[in-house]
C-alpha atoms as a PDB file:
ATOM      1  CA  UNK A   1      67.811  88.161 -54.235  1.00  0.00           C
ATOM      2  CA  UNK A   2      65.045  87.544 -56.982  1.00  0.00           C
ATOM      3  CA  UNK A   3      64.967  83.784 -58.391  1.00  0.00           C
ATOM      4  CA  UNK A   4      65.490  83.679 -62.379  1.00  0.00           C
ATOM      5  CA  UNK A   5      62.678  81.424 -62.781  1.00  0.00           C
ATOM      6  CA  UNK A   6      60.226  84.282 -60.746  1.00  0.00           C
ATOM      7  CA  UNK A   7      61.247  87.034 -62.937  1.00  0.00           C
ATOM      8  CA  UNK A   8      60.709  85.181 -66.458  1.00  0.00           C
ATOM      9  CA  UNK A   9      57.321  84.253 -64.598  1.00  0.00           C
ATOM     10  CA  UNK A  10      57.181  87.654 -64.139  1.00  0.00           C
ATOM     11  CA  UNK A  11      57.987  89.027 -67.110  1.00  0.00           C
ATOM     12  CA  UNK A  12      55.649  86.751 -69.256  1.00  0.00           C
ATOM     13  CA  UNK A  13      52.600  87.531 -66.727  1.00  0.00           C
ATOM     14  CA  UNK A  14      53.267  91.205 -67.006  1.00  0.00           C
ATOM     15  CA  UNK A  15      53.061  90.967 -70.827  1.00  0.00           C
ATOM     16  CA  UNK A  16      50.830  88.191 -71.506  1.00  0.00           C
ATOM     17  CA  UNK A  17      47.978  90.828 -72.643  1.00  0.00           C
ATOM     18  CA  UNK A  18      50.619  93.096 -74.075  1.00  0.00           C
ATOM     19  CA  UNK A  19      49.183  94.514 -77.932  1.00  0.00           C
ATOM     20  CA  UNK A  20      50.494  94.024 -81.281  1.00  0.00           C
ATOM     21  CA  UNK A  21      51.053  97.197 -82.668  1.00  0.00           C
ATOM     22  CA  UNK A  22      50.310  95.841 -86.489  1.00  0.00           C
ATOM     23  CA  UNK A  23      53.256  95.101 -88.716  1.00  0.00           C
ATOM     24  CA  UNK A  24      52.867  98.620 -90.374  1.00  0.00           C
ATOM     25  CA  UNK A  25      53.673 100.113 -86.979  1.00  0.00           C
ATOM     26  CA  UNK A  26      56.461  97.647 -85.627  1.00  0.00           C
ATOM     27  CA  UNK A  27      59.816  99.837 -87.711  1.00  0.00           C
ATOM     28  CA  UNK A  28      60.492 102.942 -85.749  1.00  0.00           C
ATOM     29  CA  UNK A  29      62.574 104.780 -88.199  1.00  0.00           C
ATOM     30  CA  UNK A  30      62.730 104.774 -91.923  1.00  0.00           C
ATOM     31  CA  UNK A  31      65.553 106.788 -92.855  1.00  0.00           C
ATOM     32  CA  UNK A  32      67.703 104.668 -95.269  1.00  0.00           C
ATOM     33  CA  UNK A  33      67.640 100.939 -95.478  1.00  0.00           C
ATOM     34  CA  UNK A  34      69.563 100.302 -92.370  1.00  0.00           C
ATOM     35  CA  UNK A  35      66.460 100.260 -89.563  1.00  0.00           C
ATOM     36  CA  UNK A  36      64.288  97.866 -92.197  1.00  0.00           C
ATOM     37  CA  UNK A  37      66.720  95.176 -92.227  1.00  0.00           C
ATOM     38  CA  UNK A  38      66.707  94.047 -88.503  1.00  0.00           C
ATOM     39  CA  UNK A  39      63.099  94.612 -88.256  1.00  0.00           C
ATOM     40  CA  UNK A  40      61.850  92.778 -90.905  1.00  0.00           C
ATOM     41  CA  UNK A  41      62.205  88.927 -89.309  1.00  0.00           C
ATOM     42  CA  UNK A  42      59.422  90.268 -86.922  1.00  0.00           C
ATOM     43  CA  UNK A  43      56.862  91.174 -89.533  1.00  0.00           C
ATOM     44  CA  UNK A  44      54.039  88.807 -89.540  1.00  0.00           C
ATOM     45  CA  UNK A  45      55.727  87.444 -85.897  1.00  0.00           C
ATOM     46  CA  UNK A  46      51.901  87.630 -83.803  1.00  0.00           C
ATOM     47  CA  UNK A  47      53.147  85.705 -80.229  1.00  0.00           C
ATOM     48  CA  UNK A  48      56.642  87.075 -79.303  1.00  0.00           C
ATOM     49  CA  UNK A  49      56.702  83.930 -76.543  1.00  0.00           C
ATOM     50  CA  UNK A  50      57.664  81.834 -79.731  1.00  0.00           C
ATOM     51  CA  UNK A  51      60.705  83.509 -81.226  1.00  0.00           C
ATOM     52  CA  UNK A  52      63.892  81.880 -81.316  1.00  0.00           C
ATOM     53  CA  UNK A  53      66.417  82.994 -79.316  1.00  0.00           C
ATOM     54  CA  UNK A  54      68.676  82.999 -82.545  1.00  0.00           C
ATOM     55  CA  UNK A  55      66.554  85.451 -84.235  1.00  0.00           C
ATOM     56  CA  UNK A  56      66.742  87.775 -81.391  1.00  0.00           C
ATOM     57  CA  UNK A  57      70.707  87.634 -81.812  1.00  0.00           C
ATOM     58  CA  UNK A  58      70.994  88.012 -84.949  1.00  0.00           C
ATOM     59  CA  UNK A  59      68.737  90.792 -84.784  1.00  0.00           C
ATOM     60  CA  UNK A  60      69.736  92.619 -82.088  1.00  0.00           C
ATOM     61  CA  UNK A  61      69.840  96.321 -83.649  1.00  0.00           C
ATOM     62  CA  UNK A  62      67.105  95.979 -83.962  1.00  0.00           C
ATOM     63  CA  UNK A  63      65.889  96.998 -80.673  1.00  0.00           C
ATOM     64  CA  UNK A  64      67.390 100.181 -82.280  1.00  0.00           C
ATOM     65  CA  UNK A  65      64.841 100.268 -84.575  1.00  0.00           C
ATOM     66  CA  UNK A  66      61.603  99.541 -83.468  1.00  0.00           C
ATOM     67  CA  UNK A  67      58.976 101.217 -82.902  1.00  0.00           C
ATOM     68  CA  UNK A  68      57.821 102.210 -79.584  1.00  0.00           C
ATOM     69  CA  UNK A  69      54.758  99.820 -80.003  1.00  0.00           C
ATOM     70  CA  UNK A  70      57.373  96.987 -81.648  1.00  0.00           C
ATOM     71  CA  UNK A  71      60.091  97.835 -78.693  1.00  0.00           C
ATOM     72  CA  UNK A  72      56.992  97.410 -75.760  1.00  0.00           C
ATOM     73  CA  UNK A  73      55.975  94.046 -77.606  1.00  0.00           C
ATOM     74  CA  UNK A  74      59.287  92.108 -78.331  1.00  0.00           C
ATOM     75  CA  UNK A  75      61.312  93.564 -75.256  1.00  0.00           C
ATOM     76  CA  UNK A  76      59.622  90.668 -73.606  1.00  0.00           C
ATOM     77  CA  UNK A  77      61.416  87.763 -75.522  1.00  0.00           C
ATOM     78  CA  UNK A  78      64.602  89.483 -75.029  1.00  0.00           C
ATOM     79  CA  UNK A  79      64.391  90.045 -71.707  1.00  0.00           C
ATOM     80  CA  UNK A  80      63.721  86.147 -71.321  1.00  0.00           C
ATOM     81  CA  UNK A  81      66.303  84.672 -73.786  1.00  0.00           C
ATOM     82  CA  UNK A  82      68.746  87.044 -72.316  1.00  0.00           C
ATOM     83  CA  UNK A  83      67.830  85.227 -67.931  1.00  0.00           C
ATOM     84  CA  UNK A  84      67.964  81.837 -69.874  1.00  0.00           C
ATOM     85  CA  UNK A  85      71.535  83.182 -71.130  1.00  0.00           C
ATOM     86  CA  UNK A  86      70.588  82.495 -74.630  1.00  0.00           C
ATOM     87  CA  UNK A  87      72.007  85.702 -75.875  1.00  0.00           C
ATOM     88  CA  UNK A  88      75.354  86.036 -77.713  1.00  0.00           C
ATOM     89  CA  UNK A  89      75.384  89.739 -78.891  1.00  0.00           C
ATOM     90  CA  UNK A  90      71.594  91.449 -78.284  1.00  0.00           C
ATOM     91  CA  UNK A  91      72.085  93.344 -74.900  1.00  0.00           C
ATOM     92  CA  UNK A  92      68.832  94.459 -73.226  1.00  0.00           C
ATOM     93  CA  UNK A  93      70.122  96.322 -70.267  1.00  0.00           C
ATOM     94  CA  UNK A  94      71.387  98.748 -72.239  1.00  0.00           C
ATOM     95  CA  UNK A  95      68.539  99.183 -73.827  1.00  0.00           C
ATOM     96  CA  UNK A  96      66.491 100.179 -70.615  1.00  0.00           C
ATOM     97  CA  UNK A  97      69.322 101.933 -69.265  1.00  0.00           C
ATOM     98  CA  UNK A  98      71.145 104.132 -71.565  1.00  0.00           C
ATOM     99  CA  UNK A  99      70.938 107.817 -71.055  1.00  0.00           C
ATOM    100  CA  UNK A 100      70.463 107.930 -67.366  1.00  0.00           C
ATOM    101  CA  UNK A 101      73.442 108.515 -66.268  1.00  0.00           C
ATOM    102  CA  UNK A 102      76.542 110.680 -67.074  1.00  0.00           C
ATOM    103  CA  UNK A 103      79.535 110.069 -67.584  1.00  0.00           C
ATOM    104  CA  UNK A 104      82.763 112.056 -68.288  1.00  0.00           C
ATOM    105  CA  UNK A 105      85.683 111.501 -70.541  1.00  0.00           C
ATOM    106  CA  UNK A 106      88.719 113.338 -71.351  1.00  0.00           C
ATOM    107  CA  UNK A 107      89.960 113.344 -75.428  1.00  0.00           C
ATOM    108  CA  UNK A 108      92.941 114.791 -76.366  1.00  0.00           C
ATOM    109  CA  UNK A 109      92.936 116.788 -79.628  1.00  0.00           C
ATOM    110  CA  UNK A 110      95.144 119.037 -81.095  1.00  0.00           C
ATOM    111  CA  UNK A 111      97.052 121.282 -78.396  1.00  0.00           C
ATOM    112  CA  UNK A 112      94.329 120.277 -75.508  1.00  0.00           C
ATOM    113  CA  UNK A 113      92.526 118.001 -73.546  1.00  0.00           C
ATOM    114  CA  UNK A 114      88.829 118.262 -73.766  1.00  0.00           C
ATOM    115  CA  UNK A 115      86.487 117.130 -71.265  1.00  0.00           C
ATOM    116  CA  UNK A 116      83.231 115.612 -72.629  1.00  0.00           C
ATOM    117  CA  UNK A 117      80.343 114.725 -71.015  1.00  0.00           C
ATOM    118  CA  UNK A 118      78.579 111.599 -72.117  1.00  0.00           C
ATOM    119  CA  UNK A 119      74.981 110.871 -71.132  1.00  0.00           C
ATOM    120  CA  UNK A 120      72.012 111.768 -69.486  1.00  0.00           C
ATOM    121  CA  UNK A 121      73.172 115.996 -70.048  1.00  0.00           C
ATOM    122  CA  UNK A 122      74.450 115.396 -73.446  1.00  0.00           C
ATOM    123  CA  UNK A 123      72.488 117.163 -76.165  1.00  0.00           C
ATOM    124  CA  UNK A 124      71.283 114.667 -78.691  1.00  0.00           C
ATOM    125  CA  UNK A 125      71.066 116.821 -81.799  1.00  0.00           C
ATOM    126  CA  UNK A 126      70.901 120.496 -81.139  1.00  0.00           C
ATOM    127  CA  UNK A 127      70.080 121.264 -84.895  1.00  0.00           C
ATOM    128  CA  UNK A 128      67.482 118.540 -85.336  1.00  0.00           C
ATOM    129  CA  UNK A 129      65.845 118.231 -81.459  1.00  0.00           C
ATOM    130  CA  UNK A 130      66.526 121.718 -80.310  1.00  0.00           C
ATOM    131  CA  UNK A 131      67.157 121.303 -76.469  1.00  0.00           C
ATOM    132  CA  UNK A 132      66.430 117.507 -76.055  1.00  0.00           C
ATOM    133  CA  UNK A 133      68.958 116.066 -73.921  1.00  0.00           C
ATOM    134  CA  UNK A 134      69.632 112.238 -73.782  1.00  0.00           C
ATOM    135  CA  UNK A 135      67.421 112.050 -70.655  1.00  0.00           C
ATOM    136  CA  UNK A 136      64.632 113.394 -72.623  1.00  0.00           C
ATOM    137  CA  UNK A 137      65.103 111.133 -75.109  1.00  0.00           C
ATOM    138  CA  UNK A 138      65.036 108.046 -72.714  1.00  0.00           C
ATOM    139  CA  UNK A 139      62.398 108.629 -70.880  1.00  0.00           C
ATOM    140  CA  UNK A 140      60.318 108.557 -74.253  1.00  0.00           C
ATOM    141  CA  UNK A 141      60.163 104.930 -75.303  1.00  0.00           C
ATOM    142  CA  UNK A 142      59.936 103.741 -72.175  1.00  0.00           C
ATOM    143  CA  UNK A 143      56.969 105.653 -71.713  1.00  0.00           C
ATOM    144  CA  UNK A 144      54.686 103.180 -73.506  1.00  0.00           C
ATOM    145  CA  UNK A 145      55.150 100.475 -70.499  1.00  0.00           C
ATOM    146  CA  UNK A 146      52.538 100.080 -68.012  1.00  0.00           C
ATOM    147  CA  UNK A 147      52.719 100.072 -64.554  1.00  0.00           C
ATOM    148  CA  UNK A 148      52.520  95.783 -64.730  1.00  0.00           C
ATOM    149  CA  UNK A 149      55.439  95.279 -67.616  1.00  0.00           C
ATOM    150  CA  UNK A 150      57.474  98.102 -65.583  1.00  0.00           C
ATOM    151  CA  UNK A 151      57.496  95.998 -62.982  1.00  0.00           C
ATOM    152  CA  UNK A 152      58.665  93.003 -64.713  1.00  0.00           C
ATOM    153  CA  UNK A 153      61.184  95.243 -66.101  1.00  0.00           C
ATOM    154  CA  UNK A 154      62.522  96.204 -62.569  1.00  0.00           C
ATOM    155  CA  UNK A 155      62.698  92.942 -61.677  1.00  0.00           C
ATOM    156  CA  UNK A 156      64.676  92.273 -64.788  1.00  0.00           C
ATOM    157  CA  UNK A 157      67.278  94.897 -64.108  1.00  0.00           C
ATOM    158  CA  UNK A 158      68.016  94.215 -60.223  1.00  0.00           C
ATOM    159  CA  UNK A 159      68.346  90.597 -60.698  1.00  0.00           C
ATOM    160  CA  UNK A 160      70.712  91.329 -63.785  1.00  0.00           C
ATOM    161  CA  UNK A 161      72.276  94.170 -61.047  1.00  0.00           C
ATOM    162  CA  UNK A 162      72.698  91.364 -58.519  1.00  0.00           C
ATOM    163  CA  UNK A 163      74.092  88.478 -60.498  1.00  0.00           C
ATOM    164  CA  UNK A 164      76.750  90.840 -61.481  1.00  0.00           C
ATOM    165  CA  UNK A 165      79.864  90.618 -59.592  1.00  0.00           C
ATOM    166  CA  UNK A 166      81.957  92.660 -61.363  1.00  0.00           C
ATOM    167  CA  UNK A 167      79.094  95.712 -61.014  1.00  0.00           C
ATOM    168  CA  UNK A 168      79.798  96.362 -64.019  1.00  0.00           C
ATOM    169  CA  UNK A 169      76.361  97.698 -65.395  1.00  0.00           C
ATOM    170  CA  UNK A 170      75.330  98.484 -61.215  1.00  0.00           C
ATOM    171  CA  UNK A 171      75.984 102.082 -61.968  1.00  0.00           C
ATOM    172  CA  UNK A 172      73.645 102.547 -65.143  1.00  0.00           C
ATOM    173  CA  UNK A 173      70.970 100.213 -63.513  1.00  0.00           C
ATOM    174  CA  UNK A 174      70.903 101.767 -60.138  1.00  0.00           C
ATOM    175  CA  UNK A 175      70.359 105.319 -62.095  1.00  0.00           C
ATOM    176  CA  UNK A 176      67.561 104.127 -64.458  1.00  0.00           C
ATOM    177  CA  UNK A 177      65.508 102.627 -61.476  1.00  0.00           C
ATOM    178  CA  UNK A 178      66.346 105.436 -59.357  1.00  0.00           C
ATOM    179  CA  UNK A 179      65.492 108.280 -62.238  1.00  0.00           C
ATOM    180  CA  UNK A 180      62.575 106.418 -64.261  1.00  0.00           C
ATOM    181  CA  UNK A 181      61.513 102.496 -63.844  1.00  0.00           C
ATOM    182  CA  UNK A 182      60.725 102.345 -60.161  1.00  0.00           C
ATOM    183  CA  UNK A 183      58.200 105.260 -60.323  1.00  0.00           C
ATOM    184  CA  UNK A 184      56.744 103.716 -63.612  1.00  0.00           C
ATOM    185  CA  UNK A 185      56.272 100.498 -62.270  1.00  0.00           C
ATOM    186  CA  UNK A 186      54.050 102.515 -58.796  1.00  0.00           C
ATOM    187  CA  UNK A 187      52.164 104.822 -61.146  1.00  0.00           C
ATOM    188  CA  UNK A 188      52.517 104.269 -64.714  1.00  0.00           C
ATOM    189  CA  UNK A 189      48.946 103.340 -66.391  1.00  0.00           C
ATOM    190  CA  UNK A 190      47.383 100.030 -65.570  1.00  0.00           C
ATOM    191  CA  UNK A 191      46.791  97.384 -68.032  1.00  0.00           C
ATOM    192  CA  UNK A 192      43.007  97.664 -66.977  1.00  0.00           C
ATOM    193  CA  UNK A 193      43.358 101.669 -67.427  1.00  0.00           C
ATOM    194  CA  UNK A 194      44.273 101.228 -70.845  1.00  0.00           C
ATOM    195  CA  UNK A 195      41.342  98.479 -71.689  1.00  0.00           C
ATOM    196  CA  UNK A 196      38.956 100.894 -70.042  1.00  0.00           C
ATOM    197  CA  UNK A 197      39.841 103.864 -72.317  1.00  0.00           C
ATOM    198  CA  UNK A 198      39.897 101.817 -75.334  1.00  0.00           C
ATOM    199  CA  UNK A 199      36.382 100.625 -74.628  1.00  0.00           C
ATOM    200  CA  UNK A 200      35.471 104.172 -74.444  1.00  0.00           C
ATOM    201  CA  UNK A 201      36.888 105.347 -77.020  1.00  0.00           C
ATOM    202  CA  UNK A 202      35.176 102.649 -78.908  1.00  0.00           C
ATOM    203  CA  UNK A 203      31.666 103.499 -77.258  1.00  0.00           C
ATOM    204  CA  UNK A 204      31.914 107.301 -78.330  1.00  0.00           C
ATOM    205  CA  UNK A 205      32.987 106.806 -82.036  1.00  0.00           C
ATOM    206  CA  UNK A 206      30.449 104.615 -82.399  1.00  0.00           C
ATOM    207  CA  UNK A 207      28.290 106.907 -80.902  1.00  0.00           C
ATOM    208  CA  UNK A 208      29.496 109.832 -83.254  1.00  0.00           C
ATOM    209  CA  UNK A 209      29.298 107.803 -86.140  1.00  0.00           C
ATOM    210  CA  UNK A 210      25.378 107.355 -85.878  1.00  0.00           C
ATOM    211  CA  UNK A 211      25.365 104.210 -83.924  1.00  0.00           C
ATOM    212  CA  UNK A 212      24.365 103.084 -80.747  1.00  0.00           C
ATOM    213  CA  UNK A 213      26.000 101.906 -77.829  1.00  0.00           C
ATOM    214  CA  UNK A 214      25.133  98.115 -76.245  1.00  0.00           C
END
């Protein structure tokens, strides 16, 4: 069983280098006031190390909300506040867990009982995403993590797996390792990768824009 105090060492190694998106970029969604109002106590936030736990609570949707950029760079101060049990409402598991996993329930309506299904198979939106299912639409945000932070996030989820004893959340953890962190965290993009392309990119717009490269 993983120590707490190795996985928040963990955790704030893996993101120690992790990149600001800019504040214009941190608010995922801007349709209607609702995802502005939990995102706003971050603008101008430049080291998430030094939030307080009480903002993180009281903000909690807003994990909702983010950005993909904003999600990758203040997932990190959740995920710590939340080992240090500093959390009241904010629930990060969920977060890196939903939609990989089905589930099915029965409702009653009317003259019958209808069976549901409630997860990974579910269509999110078949008028406004077509096809996308709620896999699909999991596997997107997470996307953004490299291989380092993935691993931090493993590490995360199997110590919050193990300290359950209810297994409550065992279910939904085992099936987000098994269908999408653990392969992240062995092949997703390294931190160096991703300094290496940006320093190309740099070289060759420089290059196109009548410079020359050092």
């Amino acid at each position: 069983m993983l120590d707490r105090q190795r996985v928040i060492g963990r955790i704030r190694q893996a993101f120690r280098d992790t990149e600001h998106p800019g504040d214009v970029f941190l608010q995922g969604s801007h349709e209607g006031c609702e995802p502005g109002e939990p995102v706003a106590p971050f603008m101008g936030i430049a080291d998430w190390s030094q939030l307080d736990p009480a903002i993180l609570d009281a903000s909690y949707t807003a994990l909702s909300f983010f950005s993909e950029g904003g999600f990758r760079y203040f997932l990190p101060a959740y995920l710590v506040a939340d080992l240090e049990e500093r959390l009241q409402t904010a629930d990060p598991v969920f977060h890196l867990t939903n939609g990989f996993s089905d589930r099915v329930v029965t409702l009653p309506a009317g003259r019958r009982v209808y069976k549901k299904t409630v997860g990974k198979s579910a269509f999110v939106n078949l008028l406004r995403y077509g096809a996308m299912s709620w896999r699909d639409h999991a596997r997107r945000q997470p996307s953004v993590f490299t291989r380092e932070e993935a691993g931090a996030i493993v590490a995360y989820l199997e110590y919050k797996r193990d300290q359950d004893s209810h297994g409550l959340n065992a279910e939904d953890i085992n099936a987000a390792l098994d269908s999408f962190w653990r392969d992240r965290a062995a092949t997703g993009p390294t931190h160096q990768a991703m300094r290496q392309h940006l320093k190309e990119e740099a070289e060759y717009l420089k290059e196109i824009g009548g410079g020359t490269s050092d």
